[in-house]
C-alpha atoms as a PDB file:
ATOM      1  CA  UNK A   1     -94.769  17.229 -42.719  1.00  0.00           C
ATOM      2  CA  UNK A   2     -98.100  15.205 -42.667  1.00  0.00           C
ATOM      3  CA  UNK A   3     -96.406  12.115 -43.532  1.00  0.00           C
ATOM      4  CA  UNK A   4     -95.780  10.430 -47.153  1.00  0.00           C
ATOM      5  CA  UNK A   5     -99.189  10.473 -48.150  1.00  0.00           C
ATOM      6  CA  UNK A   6    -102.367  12.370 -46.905  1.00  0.00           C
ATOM      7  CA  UNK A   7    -104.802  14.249 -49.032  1.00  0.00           C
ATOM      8  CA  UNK A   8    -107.039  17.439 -47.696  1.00  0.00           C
ATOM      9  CA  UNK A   9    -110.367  14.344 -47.233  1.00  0.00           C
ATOM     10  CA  UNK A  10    -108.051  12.123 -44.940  1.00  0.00           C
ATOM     11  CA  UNK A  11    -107.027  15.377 -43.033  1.00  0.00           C
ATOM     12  CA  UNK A  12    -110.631  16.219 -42.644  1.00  0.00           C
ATOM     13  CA  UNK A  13    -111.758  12.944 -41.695  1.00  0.00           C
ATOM     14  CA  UNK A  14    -109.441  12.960 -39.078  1.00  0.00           C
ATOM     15  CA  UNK A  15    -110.432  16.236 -37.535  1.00  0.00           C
ATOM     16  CA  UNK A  16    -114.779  16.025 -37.911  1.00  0.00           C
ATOM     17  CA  UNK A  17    -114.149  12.128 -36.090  1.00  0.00           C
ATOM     18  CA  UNK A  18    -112.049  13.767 -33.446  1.00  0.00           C
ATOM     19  CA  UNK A  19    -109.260  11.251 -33.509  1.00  0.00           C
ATOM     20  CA  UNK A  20    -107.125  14.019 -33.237  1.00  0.00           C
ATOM     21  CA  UNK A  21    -107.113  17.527 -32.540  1.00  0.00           C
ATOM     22  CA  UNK A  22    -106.481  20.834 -35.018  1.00  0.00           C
ATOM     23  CA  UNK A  23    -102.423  20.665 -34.276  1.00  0.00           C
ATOM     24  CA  UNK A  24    -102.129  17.103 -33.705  1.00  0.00           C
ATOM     25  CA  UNK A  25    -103.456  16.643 -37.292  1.00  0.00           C
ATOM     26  CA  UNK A  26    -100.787  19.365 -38.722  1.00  0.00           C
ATOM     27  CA  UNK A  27     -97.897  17.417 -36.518  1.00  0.00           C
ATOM     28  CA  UNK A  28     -97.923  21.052 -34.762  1.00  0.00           C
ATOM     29  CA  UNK A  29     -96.347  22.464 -37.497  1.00  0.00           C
ATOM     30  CA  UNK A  30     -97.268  26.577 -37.067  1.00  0.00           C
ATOM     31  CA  UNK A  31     -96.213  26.688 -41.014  1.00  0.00           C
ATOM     32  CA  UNK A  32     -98.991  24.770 -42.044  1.00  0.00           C
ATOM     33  CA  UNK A  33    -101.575  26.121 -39.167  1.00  0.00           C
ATOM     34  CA  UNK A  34    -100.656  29.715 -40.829  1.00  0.00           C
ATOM     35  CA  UNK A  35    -101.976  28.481 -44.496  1.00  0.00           C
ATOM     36  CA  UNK A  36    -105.567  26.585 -42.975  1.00  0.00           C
ATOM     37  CA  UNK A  37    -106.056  29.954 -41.970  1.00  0.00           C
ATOM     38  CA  UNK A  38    -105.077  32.087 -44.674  1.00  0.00           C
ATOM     39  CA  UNK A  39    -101.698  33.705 -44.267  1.00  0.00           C
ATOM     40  CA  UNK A  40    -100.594  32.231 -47.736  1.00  0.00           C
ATOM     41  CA  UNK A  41     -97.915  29.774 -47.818  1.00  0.00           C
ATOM     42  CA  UNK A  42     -94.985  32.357 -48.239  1.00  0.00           C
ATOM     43  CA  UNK A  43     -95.767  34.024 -45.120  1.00  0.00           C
ATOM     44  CA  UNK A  44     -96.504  31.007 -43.335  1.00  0.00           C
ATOM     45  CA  UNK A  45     -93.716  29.369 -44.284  1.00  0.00           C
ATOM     46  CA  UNK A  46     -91.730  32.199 -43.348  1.00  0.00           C
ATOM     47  CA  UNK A  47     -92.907  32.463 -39.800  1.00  0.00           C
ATOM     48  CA  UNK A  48     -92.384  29.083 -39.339  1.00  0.00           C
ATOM     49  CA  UNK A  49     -88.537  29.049 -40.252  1.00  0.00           C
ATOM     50  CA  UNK A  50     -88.159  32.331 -37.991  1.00  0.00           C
ATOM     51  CA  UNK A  51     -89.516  30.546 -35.559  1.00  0.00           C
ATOM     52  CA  UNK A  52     -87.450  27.277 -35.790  1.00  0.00           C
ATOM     53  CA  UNK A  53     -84.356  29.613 -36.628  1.00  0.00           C
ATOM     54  CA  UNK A  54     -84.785  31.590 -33.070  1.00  0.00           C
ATOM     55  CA  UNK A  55     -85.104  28.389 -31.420  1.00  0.00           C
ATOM     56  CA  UNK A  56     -81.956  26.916 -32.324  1.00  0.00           C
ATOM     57  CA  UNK A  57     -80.204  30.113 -31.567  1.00  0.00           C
ATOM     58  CA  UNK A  58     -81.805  30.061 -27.892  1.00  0.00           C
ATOM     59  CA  UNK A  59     -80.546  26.527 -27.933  1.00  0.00           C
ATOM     60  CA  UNK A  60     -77.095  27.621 -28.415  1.00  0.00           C
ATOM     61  CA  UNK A  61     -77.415  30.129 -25.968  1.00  0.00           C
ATOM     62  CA  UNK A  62     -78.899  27.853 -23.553  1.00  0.00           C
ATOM     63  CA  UNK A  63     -76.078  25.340 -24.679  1.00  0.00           C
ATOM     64  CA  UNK A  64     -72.862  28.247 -24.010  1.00  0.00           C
ATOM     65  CA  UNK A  65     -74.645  29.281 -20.720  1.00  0.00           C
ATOM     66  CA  UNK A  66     -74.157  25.378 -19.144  1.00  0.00           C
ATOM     67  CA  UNK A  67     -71.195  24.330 -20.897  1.00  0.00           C
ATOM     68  CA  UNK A  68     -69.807  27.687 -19.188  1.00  0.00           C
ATOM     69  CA  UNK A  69     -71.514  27.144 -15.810  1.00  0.00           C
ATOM     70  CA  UNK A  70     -69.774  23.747 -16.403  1.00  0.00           C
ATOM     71  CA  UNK A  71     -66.396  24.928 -16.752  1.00  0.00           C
ATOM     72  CA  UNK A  72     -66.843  27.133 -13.644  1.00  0.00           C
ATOM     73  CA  UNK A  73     -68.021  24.707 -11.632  1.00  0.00           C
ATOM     74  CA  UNK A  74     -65.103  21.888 -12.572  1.00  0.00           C
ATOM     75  CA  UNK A  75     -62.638  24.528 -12.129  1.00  0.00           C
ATOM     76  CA  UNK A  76     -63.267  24.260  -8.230  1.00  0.00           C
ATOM     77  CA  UNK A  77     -62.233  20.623  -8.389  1.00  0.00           C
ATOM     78  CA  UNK A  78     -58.483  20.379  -8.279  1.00  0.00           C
ATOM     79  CA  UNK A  79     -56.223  19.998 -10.961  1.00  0.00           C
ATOM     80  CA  UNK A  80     -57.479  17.010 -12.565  1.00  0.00           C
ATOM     81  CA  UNK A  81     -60.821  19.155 -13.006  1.00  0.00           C
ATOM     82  CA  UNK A  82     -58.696  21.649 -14.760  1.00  0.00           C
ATOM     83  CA  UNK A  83     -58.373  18.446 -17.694  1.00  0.00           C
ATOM     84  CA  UNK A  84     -62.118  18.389 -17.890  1.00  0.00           C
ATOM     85  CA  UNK A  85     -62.403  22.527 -17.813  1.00  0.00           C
ATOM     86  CA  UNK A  86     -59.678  22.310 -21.109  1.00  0.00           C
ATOM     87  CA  UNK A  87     -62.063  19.966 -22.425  1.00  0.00           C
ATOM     88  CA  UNK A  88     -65.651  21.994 -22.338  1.00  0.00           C
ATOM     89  CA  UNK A  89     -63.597  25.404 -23.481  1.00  0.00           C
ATOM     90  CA  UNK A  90     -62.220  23.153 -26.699  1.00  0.00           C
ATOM     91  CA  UNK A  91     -65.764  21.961 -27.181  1.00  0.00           C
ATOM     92  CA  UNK A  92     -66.993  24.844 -26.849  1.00  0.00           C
ATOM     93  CA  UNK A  93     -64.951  26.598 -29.236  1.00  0.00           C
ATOM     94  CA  UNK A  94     -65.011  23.985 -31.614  1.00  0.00           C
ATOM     95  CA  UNK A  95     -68.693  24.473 -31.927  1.00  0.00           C
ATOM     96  CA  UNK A  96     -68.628  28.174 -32.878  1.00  0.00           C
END
């Protein structure tokens, strides 16, 4: 997360010199914000995968929406389009 090797003195160093910020130290992982400030690392770690788990599923979403806005839109093109459309649908389904 921090890299191979950084101890809790390096991290500090880093932070009291202002080299970097709070989150730029923890490579703005929330997981490991969450245990600096005493949510434990189950919980933390817990938030953090929910929140990396509803990310990728709005990513999918986001993905279906334009590959479908895709397929509408090449389906106005003619019949050569209609190769493309066949295309995105197979994608799509092969995918899910």
């Amino acid at each position: 997360m921090l890299g191979h090797y950084i101890t809790a003195d390096m991290l500090l160093k880093r932070l009291t010199s202002h080299e970097l910020n709070l989150m730029e130290a923890l490579n703005h992982h929330q997981g490991l914000l969450g245990i600096l400030l005493g949510y434990g690392t189950h919980n933390s770690l817990l938030f953090y995968n929910k929140k990396l788990l509803f990310h990728e599923i709005e990513s999918k979403k986001l993905q279906e929406k334009l590959t479908n806005e895709a397929i509408q839109a090449l389906s106005t093109f003619g019949e050569k389009a209609n190769m493309l459309v066949e295309l995105c649908k197979y994608l799509l389904v092969r995918e899910n």
